[in-house]
N, C-alpha and C. Protein backbone atom coordinates (compact mmCIF):
# COMPACT_ATOMS: atom_id res chain seq x y z
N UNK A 1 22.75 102.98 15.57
CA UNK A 1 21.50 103.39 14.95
C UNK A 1 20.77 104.27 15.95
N UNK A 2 20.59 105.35 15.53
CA UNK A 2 19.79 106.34 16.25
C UNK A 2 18.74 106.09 17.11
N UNK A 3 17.66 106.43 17.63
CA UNK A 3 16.18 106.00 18.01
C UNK A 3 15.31 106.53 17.27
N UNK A 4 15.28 107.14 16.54
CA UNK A 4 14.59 107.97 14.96
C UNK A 4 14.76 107.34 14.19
N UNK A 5 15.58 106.14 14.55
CA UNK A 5 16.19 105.49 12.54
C UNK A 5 15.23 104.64 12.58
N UNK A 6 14.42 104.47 11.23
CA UNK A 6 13.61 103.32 11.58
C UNK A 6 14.42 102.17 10.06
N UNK A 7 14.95 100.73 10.45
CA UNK A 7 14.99 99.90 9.57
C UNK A 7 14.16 98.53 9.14
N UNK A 8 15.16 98.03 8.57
CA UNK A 8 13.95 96.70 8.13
C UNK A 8 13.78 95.83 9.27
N UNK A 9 14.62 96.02 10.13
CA UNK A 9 14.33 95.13 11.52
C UNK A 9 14.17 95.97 12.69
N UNK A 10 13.99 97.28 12.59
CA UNK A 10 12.86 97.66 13.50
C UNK A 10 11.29 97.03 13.92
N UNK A 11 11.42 97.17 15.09
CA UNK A 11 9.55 96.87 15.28
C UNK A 11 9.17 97.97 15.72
N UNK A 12 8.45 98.59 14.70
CA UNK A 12 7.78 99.87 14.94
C UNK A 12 6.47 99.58 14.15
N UNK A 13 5.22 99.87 14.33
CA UNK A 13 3.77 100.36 13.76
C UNK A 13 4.17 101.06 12.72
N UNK A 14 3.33 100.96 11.58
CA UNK A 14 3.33 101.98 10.44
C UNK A 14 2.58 103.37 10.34
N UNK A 15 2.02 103.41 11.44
CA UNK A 15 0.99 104.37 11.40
C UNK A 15 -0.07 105.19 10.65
N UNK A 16 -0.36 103.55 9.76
CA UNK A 16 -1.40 104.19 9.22
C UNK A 16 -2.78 103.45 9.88
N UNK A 17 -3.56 104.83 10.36
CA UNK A 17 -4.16 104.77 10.68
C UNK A 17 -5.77 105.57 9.70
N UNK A 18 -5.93 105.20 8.65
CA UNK A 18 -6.63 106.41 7.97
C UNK A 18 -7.88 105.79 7.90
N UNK A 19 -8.29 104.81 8.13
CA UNK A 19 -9.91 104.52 8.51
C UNK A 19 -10.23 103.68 7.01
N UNK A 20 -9.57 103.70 6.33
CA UNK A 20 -10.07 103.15 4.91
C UNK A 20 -9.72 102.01 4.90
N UNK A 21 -10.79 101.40 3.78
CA UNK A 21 -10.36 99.58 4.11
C UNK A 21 -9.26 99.36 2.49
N UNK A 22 -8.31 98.61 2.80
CA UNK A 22 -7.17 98.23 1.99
C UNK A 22 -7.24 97.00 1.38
N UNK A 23 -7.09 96.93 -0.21
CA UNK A 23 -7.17 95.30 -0.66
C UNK A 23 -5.92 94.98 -0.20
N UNK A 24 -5.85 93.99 0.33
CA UNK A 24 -4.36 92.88 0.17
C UNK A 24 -4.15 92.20 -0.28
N UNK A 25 -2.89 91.86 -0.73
CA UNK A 25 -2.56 90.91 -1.91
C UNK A 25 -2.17 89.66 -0.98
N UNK A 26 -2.30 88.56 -2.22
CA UNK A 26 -2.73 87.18 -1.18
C UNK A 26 -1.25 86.99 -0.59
N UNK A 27 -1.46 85.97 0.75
CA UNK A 27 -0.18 86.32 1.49
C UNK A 27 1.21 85.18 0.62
N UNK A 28 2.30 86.20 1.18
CA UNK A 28 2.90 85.17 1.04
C UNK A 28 4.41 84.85 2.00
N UNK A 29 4.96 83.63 1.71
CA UNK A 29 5.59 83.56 2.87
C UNK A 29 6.59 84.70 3.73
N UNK A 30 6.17 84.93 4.98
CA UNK A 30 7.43 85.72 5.39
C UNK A 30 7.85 85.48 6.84
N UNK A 31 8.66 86.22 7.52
CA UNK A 31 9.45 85.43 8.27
C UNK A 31 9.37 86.45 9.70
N UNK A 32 8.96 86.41 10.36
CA UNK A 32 8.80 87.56 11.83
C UNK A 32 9.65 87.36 12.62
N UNK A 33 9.67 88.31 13.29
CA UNK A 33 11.32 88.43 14.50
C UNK A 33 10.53 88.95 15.81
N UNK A 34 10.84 88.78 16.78
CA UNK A 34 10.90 89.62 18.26
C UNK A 34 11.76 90.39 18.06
N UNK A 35 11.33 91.28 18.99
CA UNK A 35 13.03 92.21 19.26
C UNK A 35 14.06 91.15 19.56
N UNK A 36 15.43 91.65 19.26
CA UNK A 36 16.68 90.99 19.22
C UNK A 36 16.69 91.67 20.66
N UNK A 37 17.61 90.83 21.60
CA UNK A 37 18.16 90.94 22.61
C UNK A 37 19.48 91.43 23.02
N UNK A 38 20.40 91.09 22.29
CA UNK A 38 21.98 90.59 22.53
C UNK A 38 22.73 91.77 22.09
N UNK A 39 23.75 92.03 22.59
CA UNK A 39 24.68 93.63 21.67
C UNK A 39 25.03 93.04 20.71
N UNK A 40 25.40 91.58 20.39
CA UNK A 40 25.43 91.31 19.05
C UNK A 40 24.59 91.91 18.10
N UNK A 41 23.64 91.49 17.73
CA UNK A 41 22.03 91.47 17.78
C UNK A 41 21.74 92.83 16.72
N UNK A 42 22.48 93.91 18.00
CA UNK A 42 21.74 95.14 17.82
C UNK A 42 22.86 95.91 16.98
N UNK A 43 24.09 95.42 17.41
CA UNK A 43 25.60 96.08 16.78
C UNK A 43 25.36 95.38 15.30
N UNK A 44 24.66 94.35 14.49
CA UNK A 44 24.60 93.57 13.27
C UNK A 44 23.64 94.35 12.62
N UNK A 45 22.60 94.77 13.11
CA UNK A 45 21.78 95.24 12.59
C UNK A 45 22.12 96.49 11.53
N UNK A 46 23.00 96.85 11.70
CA UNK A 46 22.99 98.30 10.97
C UNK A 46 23.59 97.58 9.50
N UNK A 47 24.78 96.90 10.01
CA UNK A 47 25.40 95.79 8.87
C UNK A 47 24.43 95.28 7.86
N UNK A 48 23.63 94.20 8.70
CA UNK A 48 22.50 93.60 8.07
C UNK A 48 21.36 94.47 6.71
N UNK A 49 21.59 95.76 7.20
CA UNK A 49 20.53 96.91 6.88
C UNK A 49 21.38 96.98 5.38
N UNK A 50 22.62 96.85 5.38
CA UNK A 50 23.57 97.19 4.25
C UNK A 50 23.88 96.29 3.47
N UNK A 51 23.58 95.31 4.17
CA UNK A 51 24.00 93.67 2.79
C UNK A 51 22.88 93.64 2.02
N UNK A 52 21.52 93.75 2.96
CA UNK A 52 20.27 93.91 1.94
C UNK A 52 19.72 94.90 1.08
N UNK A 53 20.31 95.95 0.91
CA UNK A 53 20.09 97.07 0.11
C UNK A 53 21.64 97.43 -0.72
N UNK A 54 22.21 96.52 -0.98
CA UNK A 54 23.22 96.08 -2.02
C UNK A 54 22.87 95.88 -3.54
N UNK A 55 23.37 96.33 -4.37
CA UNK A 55 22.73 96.67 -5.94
C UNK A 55 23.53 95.33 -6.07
N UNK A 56 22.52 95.40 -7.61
CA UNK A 56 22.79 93.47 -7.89
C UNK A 56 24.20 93.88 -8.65
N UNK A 57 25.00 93.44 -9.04
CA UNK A 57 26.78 93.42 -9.57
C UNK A 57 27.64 94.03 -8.66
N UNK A 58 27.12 94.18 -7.25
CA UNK A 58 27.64 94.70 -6.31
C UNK A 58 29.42 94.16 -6.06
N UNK A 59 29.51 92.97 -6.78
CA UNK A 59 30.88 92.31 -6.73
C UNK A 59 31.83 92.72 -8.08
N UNK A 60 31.00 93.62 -8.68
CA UNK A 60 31.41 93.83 -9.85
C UNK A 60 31.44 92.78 -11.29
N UNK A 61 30.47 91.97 -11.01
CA UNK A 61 29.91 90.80 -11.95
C UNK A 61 28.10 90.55 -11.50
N UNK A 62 27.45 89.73 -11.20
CA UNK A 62 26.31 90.07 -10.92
C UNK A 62 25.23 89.14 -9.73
N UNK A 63 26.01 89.55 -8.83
CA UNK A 63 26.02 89.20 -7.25
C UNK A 63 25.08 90.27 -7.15
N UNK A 64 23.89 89.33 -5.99
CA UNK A 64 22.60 90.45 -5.61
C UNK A 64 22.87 90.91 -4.27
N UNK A 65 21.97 91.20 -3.60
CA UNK A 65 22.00 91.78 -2.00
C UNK A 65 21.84 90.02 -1.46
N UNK A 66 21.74 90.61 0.04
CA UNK A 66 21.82 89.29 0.77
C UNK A 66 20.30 89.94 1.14
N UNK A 67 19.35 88.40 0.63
CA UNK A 67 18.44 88.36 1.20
C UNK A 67 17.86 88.57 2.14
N UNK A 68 16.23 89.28 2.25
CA UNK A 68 16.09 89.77 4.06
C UNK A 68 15.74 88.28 4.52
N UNK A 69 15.14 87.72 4.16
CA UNK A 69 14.96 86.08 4.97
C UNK A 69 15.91 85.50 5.59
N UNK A 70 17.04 85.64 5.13
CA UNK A 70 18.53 85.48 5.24
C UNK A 70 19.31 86.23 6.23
N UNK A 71 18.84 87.35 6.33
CA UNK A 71 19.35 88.92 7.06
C UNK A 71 18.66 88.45 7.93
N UNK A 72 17.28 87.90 8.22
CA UNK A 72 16.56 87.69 9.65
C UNK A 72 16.58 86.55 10.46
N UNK A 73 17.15 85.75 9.65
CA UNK A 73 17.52 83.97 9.96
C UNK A 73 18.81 84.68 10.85
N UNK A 74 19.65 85.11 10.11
CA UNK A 74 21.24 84.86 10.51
C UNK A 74 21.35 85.90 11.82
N UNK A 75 20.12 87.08 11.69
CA UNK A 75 20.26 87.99 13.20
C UNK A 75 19.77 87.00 14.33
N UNK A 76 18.11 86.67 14.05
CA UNK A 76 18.05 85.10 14.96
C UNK A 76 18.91 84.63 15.42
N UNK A 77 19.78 83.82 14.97
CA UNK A 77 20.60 82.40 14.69
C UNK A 77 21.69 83.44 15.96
N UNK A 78 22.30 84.55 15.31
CA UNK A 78 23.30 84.79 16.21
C UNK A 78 23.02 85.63 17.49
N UNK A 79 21.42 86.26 17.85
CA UNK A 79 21.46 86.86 19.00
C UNK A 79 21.40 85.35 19.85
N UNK A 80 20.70 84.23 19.42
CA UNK A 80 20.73 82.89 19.91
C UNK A 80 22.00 82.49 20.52
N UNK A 81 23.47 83.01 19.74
CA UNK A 81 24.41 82.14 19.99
C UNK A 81 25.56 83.03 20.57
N UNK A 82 24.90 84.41 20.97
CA UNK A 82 25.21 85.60 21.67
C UNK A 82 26.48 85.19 23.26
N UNK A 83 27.32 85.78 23.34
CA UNK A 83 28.87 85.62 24.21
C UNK A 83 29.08 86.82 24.30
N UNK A 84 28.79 87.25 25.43
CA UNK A 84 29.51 88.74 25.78
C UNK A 84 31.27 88.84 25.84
N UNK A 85 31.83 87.48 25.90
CA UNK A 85 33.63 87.37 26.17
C UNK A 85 33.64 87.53 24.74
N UNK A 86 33.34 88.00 23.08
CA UNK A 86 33.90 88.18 22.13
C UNK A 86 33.02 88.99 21.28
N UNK A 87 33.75 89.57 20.47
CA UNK A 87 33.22 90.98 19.20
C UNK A 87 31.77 89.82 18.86
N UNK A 88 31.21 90.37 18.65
CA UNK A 88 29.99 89.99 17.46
C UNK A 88 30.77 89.59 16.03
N UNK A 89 30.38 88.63 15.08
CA UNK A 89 31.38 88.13 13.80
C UNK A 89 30.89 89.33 12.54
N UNK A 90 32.25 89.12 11.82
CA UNK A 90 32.42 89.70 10.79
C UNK A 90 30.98 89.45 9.66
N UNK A 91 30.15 90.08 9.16
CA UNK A 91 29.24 89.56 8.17
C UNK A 91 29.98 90.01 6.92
N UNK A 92 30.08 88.81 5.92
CA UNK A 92 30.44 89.05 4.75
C UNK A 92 29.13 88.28 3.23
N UNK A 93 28.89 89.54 2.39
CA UNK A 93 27.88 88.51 1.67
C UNK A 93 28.28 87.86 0.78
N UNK A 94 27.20 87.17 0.66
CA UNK A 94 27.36 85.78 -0.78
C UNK A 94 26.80 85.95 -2.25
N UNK A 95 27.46 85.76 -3.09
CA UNK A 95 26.81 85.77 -4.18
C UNK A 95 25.60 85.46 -4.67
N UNK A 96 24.81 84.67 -4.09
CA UNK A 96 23.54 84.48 -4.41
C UNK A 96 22.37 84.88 -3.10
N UNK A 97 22.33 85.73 -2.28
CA UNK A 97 21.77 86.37 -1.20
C UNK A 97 21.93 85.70 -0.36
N UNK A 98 23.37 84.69 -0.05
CA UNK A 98 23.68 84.05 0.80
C UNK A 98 24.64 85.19 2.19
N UNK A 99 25.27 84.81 3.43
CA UNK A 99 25.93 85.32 3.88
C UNK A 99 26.65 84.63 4.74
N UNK A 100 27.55 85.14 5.48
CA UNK A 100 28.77 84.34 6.31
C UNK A 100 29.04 85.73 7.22
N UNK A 101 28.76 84.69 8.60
CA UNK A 101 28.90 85.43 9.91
C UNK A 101 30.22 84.23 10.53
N UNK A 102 31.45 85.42 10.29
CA UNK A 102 32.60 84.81 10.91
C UNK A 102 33.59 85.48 12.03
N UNK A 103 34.39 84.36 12.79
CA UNK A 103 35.27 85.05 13.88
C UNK A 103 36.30 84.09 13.20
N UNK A 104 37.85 85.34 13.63
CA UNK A 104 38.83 85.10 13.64
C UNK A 104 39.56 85.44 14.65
N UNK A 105 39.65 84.50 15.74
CA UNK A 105 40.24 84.77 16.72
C UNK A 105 41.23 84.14 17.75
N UNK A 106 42.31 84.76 17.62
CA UNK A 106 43.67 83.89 17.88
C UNK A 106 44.05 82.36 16.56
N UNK A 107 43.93 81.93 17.40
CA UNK A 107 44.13 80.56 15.93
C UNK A 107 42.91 79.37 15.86
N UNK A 108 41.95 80.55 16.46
CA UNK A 108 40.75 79.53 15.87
C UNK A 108 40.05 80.56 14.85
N UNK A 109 38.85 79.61 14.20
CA UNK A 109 38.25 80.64 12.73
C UNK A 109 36.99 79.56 13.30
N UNK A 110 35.81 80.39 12.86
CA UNK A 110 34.56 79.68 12.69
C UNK A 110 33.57 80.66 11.85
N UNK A 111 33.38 80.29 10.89
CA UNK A 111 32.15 80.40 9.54
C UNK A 111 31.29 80.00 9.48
N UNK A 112 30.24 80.46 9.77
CA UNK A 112 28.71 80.14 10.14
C UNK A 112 28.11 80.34 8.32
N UNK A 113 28.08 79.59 7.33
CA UNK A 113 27.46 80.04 5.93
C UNK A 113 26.19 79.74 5.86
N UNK A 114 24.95 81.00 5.97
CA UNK A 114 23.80 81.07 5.57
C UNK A 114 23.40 81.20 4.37
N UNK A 115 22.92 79.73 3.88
CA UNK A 115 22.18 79.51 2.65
C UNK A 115 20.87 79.89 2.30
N UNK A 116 20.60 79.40 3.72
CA UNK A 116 19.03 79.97 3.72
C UNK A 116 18.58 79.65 5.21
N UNK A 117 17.29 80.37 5.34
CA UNK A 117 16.65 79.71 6.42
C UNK A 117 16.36 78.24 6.79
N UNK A 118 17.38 77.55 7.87
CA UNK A 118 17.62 76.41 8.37
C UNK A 118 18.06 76.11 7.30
N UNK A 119 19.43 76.34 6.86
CA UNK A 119 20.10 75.87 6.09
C UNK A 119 21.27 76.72 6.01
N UNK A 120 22.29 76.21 7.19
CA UNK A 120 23.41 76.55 7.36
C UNK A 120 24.61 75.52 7.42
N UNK A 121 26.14 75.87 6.86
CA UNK A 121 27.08 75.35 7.03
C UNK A 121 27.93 75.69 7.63
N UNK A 122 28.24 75.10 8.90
CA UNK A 122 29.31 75.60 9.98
C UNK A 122 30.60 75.07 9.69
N UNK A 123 31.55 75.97 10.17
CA UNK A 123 32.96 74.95 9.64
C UNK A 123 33.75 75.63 10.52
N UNK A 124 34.95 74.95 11.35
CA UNK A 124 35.88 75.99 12.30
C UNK A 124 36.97 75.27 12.03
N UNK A 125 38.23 75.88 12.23
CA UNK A 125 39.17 75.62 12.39
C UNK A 125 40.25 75.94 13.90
N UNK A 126 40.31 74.73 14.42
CA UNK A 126 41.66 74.81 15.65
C UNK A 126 43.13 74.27 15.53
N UNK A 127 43.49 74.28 16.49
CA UNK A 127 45.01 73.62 16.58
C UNK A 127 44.58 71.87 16.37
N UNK A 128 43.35 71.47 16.97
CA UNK A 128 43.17 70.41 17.30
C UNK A 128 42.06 69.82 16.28
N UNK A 129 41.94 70.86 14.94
CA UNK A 129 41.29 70.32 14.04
C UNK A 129 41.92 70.25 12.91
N UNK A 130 42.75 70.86 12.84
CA UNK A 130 44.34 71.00 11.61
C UNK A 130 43.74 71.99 10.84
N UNK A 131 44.26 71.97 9.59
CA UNK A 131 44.01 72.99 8.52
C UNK A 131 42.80 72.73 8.07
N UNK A 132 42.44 71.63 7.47
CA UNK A 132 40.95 71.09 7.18
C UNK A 132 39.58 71.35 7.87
N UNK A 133 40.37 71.54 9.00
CA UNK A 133 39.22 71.88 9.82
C UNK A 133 37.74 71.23 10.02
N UNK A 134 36.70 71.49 10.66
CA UNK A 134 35.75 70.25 10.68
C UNK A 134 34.42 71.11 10.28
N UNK A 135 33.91 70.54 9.73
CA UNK A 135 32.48 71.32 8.64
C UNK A 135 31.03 70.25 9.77
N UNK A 136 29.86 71.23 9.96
CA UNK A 136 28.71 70.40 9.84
C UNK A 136 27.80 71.09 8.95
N UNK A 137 26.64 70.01 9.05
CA UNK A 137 25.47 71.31 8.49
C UNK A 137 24.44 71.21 9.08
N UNK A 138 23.63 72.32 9.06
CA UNK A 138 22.77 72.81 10.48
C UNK A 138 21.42 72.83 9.87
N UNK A 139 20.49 72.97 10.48
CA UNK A 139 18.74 73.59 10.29
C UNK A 139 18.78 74.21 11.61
N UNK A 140 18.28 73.70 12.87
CA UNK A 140 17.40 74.58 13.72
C UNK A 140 18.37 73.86 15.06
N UNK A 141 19.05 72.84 14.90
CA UNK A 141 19.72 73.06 16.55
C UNK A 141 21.21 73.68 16.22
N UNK A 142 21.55 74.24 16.94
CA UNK A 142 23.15 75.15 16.36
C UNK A 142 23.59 74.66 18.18
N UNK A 143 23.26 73.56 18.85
CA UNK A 143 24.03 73.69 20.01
C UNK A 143 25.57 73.33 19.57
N UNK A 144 25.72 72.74 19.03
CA UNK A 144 27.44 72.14 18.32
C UNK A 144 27.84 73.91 17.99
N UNK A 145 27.44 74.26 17.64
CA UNK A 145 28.08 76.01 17.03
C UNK A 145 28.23 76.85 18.37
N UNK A 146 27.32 76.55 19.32
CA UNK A 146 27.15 77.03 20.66
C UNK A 146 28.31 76.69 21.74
N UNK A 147 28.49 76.01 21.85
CA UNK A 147 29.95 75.35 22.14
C UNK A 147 30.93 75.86 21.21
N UNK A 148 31.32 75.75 19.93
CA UNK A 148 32.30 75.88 19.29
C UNK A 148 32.28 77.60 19.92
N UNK A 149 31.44 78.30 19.97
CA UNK A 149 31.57 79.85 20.40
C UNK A 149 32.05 79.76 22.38
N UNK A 150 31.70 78.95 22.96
CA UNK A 150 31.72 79.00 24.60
C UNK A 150 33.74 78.84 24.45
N UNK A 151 33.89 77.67 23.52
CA UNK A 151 35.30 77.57 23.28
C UNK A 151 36.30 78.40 22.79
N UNK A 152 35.90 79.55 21.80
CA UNK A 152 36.66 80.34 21.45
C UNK A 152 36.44 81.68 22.54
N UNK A 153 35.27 81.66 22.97
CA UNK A 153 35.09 82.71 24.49
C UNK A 153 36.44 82.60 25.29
N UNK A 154 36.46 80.82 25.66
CA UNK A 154 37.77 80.96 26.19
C UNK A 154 38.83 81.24 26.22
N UNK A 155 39.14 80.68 24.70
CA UNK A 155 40.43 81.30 23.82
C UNK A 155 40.43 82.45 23.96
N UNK A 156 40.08 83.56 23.89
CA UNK A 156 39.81 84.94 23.78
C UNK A 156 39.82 85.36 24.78
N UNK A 157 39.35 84.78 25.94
CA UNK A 157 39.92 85.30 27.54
C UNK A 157 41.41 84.79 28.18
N UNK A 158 41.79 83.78 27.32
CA UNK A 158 43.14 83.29 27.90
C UNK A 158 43.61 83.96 27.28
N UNK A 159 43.73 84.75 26.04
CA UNK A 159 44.64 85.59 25.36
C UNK A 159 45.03 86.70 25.65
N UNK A 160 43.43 87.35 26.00
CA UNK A 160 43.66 88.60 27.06
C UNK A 160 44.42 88.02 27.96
N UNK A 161 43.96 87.40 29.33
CA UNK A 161 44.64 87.27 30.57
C UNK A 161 46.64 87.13 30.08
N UNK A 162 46.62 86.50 28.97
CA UNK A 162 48.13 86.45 28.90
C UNK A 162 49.08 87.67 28.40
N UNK A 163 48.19 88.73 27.77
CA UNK A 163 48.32 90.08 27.18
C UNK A 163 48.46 90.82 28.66
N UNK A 164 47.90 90.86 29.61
CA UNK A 164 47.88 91.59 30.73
C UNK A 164 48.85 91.57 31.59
């Protein structure tokens, strides 16, 4: 993304500055961000910009965009759970403005499914979890997901080191 581009998760001023007083409409809930930190973070963003400006039958039946509450939870959630030893995860959306931030890497898988804000389902699969693999479900501590990522960091550096 350029430095001219401005998106929905830019923090930039609007610049209006025109001296006139504005009615506002009564508030309602919304959801604020800091700047993101992480190359995750900033490499998702452009992604993120594209799941939410998705026309509704986008699946070719009548699947909407992925929600921005959703788009700002799940950038949160993953500059939080940010590993420089692996890619940033695949974002794929959900039929109901849900989304799924996943890695596939070597013979582990982990699916982070955002339902909503604090309301996620994690699920990974290892050698040492079989095919079934092991599911939790999350709100606001993701240290269990935090680990499951420090672990596939490793995987992903022993794979290299054995590639070399």
């Amino acid at each position: 993304m350029s430095d001219s581009a401005v998106s929905a998760f830019s923090v930039r001023t609007s610049g209006l500055s025109t001296g006139r007083v504005m009615k506002l409409r009564p508030p309602s809930p919304r959801i604020t961000m800091n700047d993101t930190s992480s190359l995750w973070a900033r490499q998702l963003e452009a992604r993120l910009e594209c799941l939410i400006q998705l026309r509704r039958g986008w699946d070719g039946y009548q699947a909407g965009p992925v929600t921005f509450t959703n788009a700002v939870f799940a950038l949160n959630m993953l500059d939080r759970l940010y590993s420089a030893s692996i890619p940033p995860p695949d974002l794929v959306p959900g039929y109901s403005g849900d989304l799924q931030a996943e890695w596939h890497i070597g013979n582990v898988d982990i699916e982070l499914h955002v339902k909503g804000p604090n309301e996620v389902i994690a699920w990974r699969e290892t050698p040492e979890t079989g095919e079934d693999g092991e599911e939790i479900s999350l709100t606001n501590d993701f240290t269990a997901v935090g680990e499951w990522i420090k672990q596939l960091a490793n995987s992903a550096n022993a794979i290299a080191a054995a590639a070399a």
